[in-house]
N, C-alpha and C. Protein backbone atom coordinates (compact mmCIF):
# COMPACT_ATOMS: atom_id res chain seq x y z
N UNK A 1 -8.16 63.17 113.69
CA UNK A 1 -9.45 63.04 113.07
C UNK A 1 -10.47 62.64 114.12
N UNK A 2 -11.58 63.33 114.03
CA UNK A 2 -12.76 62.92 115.09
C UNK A 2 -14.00 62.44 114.19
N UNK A 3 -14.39 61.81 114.83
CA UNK A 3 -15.97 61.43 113.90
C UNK A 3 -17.12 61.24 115.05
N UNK A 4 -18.03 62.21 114.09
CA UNK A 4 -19.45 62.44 115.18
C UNK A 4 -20.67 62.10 114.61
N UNK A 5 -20.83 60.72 114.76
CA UNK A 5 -22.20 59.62 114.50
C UNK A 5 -23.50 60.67 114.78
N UNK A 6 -23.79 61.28 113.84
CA UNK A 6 -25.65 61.26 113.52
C UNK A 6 -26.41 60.21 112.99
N UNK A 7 -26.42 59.32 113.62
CA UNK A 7 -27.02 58.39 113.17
C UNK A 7 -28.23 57.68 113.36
N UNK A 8 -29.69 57.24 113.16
CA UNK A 8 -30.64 57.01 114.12
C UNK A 8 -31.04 55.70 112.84
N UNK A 9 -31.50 54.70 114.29
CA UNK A 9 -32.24 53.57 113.35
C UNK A 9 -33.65 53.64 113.80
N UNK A 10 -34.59 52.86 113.42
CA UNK A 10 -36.02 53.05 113.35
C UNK A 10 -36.57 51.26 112.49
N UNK A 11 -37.48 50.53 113.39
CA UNK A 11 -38.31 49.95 112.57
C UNK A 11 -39.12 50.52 111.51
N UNK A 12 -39.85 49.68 110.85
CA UNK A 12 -40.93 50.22 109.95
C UNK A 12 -42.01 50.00 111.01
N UNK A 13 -42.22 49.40 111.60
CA UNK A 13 -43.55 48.92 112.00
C UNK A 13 -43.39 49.53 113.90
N UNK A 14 -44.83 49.27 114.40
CA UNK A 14 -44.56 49.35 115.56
C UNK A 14 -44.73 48.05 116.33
N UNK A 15 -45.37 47.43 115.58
CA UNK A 15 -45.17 45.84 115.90
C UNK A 15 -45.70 44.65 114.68
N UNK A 16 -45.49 43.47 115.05
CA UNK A 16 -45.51 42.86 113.62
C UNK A 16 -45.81 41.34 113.82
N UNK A 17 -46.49 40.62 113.31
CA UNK A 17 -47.08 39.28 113.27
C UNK A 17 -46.11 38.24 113.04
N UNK A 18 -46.02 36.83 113.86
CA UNK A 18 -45.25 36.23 113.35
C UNK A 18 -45.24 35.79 111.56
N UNK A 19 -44.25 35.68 110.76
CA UNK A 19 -44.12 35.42 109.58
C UNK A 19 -44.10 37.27 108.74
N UNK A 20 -44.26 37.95 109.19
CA UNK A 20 -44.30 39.29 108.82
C UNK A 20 -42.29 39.59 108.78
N UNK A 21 -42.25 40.57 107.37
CA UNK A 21 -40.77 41.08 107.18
C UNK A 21 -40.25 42.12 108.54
N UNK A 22 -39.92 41.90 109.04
CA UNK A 22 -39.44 43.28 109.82
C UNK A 22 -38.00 44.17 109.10
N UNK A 23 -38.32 45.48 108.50
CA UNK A 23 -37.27 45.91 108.43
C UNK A 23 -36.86 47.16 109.24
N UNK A 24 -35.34 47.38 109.58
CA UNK A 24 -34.98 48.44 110.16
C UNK A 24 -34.29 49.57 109.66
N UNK A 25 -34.21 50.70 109.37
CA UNK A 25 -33.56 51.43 108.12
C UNK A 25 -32.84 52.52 109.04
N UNK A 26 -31.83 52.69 108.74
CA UNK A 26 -30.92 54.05 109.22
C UNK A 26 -31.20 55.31 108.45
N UNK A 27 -30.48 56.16 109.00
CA UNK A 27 -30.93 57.42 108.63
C UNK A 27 -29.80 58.62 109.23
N UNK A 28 -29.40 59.85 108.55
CA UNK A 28 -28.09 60.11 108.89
C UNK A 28 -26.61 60.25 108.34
N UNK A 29 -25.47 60.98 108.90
CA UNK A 29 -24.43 60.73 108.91
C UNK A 29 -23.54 60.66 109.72
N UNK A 30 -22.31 60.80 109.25
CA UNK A 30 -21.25 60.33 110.24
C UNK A 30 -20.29 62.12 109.24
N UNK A 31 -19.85 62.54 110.48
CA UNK A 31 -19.21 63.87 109.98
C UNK A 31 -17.70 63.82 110.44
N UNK A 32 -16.87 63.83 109.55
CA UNK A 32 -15.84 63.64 109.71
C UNK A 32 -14.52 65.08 110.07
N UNK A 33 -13.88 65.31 111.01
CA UNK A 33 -13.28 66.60 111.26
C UNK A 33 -12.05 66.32 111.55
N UNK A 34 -11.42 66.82 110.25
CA UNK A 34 -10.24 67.04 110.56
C UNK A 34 -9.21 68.11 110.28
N UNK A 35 -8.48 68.00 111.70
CA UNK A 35 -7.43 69.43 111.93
C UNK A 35 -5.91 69.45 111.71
N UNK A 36 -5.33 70.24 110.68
CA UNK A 36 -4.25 70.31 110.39
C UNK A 36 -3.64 71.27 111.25
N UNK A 37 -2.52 70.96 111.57
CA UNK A 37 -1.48 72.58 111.80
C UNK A 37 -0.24 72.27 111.43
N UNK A 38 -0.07 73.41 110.79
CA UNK A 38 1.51 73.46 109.78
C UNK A 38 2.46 74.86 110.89
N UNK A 39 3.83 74.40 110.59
CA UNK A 39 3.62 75.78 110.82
C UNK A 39 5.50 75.96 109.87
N UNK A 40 5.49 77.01 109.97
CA UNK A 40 6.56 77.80 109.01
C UNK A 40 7.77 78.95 110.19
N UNK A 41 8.78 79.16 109.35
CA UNK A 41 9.27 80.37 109.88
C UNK A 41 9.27 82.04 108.86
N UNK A 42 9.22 82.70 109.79
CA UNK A 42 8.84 84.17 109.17
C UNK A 42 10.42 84.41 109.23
N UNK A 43 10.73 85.40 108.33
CA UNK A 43 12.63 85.56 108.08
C UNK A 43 12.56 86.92 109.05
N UNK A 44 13.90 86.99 109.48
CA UNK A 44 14.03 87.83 110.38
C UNK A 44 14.36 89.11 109.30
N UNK A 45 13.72 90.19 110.32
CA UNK A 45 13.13 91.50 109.44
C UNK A 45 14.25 93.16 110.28
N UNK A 46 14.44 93.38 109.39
CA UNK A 46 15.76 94.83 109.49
C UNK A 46 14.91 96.16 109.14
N UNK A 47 14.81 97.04 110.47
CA UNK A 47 13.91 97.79 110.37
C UNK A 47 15.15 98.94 110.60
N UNK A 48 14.72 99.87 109.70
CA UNK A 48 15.27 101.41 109.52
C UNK A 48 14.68 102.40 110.46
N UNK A 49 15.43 103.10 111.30
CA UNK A 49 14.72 104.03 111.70
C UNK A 49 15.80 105.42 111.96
N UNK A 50 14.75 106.03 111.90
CA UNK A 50 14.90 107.83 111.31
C UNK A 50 14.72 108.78 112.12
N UNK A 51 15.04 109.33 113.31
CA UNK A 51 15.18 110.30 114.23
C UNK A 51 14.84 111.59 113.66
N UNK A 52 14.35 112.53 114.24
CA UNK A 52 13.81 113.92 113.95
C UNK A 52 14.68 114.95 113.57
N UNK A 53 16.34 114.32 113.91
CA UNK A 53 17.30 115.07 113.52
C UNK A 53 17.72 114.53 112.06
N UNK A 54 17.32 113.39 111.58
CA UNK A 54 17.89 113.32 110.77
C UNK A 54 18.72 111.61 110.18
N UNK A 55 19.22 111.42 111.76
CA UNK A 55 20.09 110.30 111.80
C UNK A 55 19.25 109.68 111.53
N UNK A 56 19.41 108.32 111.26
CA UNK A 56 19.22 106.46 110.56
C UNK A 56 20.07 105.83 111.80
N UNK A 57 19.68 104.23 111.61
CA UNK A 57 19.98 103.41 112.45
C UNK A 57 19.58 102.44 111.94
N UNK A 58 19.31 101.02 112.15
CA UNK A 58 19.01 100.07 111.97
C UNK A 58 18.48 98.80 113.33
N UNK A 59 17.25 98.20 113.31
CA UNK A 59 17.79 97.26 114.20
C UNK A 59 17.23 96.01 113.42
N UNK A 60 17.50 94.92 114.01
CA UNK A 60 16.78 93.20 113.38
C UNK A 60 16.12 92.93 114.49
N UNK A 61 15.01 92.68 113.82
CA UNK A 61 13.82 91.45 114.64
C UNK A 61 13.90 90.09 113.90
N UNK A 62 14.35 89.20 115.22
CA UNK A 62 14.38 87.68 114.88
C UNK A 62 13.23 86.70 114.29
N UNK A 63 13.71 86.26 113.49
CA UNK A 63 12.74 85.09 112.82
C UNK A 63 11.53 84.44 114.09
N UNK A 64 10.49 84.31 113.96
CA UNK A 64 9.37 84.08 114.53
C UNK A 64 9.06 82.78 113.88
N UNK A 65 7.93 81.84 114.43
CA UNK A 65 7.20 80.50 113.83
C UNK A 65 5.64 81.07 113.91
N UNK A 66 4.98 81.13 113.03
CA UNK A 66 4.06 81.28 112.13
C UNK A 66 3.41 80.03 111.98
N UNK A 67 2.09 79.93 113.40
CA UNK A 67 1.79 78.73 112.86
C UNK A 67 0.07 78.98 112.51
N UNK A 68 -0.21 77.88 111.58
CA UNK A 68 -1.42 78.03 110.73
C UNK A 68 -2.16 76.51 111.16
N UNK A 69 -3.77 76.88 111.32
CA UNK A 69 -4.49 75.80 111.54
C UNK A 69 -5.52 75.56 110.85
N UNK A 70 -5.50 74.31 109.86
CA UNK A 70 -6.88 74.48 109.26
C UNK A 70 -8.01 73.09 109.52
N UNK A 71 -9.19 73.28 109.97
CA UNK A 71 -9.93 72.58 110.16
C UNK A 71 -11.19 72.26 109.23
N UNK A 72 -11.47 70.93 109.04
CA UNK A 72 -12.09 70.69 107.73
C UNK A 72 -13.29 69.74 108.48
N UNK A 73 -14.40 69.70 107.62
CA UNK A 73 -15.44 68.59 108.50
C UNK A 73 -16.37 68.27 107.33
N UNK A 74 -16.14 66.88 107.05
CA UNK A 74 -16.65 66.69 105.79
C UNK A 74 -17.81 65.28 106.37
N UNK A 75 -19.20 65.78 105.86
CA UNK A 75 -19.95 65.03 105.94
C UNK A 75 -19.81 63.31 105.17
N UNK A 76 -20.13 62.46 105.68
CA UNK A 76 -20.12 61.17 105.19
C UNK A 76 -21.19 60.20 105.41
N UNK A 77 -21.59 59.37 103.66
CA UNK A 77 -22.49 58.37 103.79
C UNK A 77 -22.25 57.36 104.96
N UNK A 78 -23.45 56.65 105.86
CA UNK A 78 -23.45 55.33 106.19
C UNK A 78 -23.51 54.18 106.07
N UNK A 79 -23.72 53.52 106.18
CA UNK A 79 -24.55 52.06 105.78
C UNK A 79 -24.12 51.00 106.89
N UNK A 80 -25.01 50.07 106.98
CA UNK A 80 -25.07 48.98 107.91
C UNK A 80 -24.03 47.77 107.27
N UNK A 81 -22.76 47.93 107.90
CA UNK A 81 -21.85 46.41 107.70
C UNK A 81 -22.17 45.81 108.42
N UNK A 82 -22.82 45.07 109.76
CA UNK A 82 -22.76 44.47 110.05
C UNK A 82 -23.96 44.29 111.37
N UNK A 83 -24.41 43.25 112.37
CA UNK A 83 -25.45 43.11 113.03
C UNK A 83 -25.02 42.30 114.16
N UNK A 84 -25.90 42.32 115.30
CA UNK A 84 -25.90 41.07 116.30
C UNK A 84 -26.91 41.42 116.73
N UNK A 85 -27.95 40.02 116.77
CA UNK A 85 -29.30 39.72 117.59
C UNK A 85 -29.04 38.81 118.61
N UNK A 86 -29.78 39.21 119.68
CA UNK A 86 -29.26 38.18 120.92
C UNK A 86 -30.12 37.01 121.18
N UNK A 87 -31.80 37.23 119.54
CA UNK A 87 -32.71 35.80 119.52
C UNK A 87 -31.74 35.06 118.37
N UNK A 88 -31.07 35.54 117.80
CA UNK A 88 -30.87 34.24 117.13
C UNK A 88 -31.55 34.38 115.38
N UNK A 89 -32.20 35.61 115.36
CA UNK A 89 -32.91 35.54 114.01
C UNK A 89 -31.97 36.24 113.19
N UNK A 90 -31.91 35.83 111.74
CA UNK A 90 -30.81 36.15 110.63
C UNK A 90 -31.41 37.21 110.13
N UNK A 91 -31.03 38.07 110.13
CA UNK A 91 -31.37 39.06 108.97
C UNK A 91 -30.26 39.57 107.93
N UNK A 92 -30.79 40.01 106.76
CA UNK A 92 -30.18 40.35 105.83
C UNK A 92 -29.67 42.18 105.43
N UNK A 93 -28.56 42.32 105.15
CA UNK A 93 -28.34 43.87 104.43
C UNK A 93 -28.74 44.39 103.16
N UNK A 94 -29.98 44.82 103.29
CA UNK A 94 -30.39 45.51 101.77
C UNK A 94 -28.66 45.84 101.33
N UNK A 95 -29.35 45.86 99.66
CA UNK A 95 -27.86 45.89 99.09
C UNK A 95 -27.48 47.75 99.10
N UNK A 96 -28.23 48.53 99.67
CA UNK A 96 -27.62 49.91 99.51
C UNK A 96 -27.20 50.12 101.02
N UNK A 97 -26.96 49.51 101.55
CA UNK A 97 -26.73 49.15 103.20
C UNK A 97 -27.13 50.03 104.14
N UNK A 98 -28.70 50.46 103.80
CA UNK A 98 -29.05 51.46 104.36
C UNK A 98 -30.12 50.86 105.44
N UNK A 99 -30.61 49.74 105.40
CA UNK A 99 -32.01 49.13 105.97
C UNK A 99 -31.48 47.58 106.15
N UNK A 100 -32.09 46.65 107.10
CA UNK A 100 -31.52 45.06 107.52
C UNK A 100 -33.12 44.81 107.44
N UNK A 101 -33.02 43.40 107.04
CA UNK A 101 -34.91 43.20 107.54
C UNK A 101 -34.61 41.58 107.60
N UNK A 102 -35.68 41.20 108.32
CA UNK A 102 -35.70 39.65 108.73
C UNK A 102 -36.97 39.50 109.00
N UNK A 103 -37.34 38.09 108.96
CA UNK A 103 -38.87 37.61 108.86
C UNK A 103 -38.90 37.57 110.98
N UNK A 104 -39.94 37.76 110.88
CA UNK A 104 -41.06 38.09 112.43
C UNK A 104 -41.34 36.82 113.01
């Protein structure tokens, strides 16, 4: 399984007054891909064959592996679990965990 972060964050503001909310909101997904391979055996196969005179014969071709790959990539919601600020200010996770905001 691979996963490939589209993900972009963004303030609201471009700057902001002390005592002002700052929030930050994501935007995006996370696409998830994943690749199966199975694989099987094919039964070994008895082929007839027929000459211009007339005669028949027979020969066998041996069982072969038959392999199959299927790849799937399923888009997926984000949300913000978790944070680190290196001032020290707390901010909170809106409850759809899409946006964090903390006072300025």
């Amino acid at each position: 399984m691979t996963d490939t972060w589209n993900v972009t964050a963004a303030y609201d503001k471009s700057s902001y007054n002390a005592g002002d909310v700052m929030t930050v909101t994501i935007s995006g997904n996370d696409v998830l891909t994943t690749t199966t391979t199975t694989q099987q055996q094919s039964g070994a196969l008895t082929l007839t064959l027929t000459a211009s005179d007339g005669s028949t014969t027979t020969i066998t071709i041996p069982a072969t592996t038959v392999t199959s790959t299927h790849t799937t990539s399923t888009p997926e919601s984000v949300t913000v679990t978790g944070f680190s600020d290196d001032s020290g200010r707390v901010w909170t996770i809106a409850p759809s965990g899409l946006s964090i905001s903390a006072t300025a």
